[in-house]
Protein backbone atom coordinates (compact mmCIF):
# COMPACT_ATOMS: atom_id res chain seq x y z
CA UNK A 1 107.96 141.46 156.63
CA UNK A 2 107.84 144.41 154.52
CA UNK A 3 106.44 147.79 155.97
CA UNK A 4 105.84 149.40 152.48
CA UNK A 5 102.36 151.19 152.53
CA UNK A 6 102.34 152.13 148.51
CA UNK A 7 100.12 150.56 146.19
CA UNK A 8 97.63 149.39 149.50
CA UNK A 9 94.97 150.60 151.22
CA UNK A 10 95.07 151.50 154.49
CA UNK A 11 95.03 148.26 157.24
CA UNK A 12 92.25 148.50 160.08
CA UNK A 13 93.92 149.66 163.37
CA UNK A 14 93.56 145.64 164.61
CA UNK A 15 94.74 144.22 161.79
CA UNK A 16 98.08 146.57 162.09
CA UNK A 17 97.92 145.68 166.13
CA UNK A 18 98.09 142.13 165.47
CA UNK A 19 100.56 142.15 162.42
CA UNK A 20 102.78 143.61 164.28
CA UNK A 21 103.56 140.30 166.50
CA UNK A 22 104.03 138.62 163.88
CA UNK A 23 107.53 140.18 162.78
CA UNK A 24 110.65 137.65 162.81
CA UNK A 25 113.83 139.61 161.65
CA UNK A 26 114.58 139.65 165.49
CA UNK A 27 115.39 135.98 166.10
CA UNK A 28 117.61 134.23 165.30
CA UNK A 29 118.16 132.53 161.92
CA UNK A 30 116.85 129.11 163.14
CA UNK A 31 113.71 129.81 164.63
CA UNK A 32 112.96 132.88 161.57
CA UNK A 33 112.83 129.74 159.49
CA UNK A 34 109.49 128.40 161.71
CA UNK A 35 108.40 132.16 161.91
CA UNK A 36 108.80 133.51 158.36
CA UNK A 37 105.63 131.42 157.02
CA UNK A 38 103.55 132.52 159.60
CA UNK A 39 104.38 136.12 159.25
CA UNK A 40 103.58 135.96 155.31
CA UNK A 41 100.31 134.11 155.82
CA UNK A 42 99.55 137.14 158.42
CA UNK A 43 100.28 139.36 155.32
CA UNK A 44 98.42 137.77 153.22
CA UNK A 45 95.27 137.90 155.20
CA UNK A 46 95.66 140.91 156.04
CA UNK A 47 95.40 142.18 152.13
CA UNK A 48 93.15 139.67 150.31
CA UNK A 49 90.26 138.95 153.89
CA UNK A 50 87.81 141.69 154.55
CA UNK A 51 87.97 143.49 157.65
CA UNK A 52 86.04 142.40 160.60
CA UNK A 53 85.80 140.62 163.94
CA UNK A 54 86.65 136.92 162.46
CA UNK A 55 89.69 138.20 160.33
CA UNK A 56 91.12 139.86 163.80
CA UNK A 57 90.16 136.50 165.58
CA UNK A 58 91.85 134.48 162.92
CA UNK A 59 94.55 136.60 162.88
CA UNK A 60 94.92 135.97 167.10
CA UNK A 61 95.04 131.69 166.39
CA UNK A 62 97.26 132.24 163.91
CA UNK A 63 99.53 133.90 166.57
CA UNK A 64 98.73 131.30 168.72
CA UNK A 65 100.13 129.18 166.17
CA UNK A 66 102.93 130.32 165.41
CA UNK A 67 104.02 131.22 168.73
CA UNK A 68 103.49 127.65 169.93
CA UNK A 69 105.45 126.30 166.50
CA UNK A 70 108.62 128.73 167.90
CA UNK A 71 108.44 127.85 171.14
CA UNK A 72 108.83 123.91 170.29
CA UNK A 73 111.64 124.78 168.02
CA UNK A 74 113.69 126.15 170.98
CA UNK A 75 113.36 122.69 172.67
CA UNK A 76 114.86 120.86 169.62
């Protein structure tokens, strides 16, 4: 995921907490292929949904989500 800041507002502090998890250049190339469109969904949300309790709480499932997703990749 990109980290550029230009051109956007400014993220709410949670929003930036949780996007954060959501990174994937760390693993390896098999299971960035089940993380990568999780991590752009995250970005997307994070730039286009308004600010507030749900979009943080959506943000967590979608974690959730994705971490479950990774996790049954490593069994294949």
């Amino acid at each position: 995921m990109s980290n550029l800041t230009e051109g956007r507002p400014p993220r709410h502090p949670a929003t930036e907490g949780m996007l954060k998890h959501f990174r994937f250049a760390h693993l390896p190339p098999a299971l960035q292929e089940h993380s990568r469109p999780f991590g752009e969904l995250a970005e997307h949300i994070a730039d286009n949904v308004p600010d507030g309790p749900e979009k943080t709480a959506g943000l967590r499932k979608l974690l959730e989500a994705k971490d479950c997703i990774v996790r049954a990749a490593l069994t294949e």
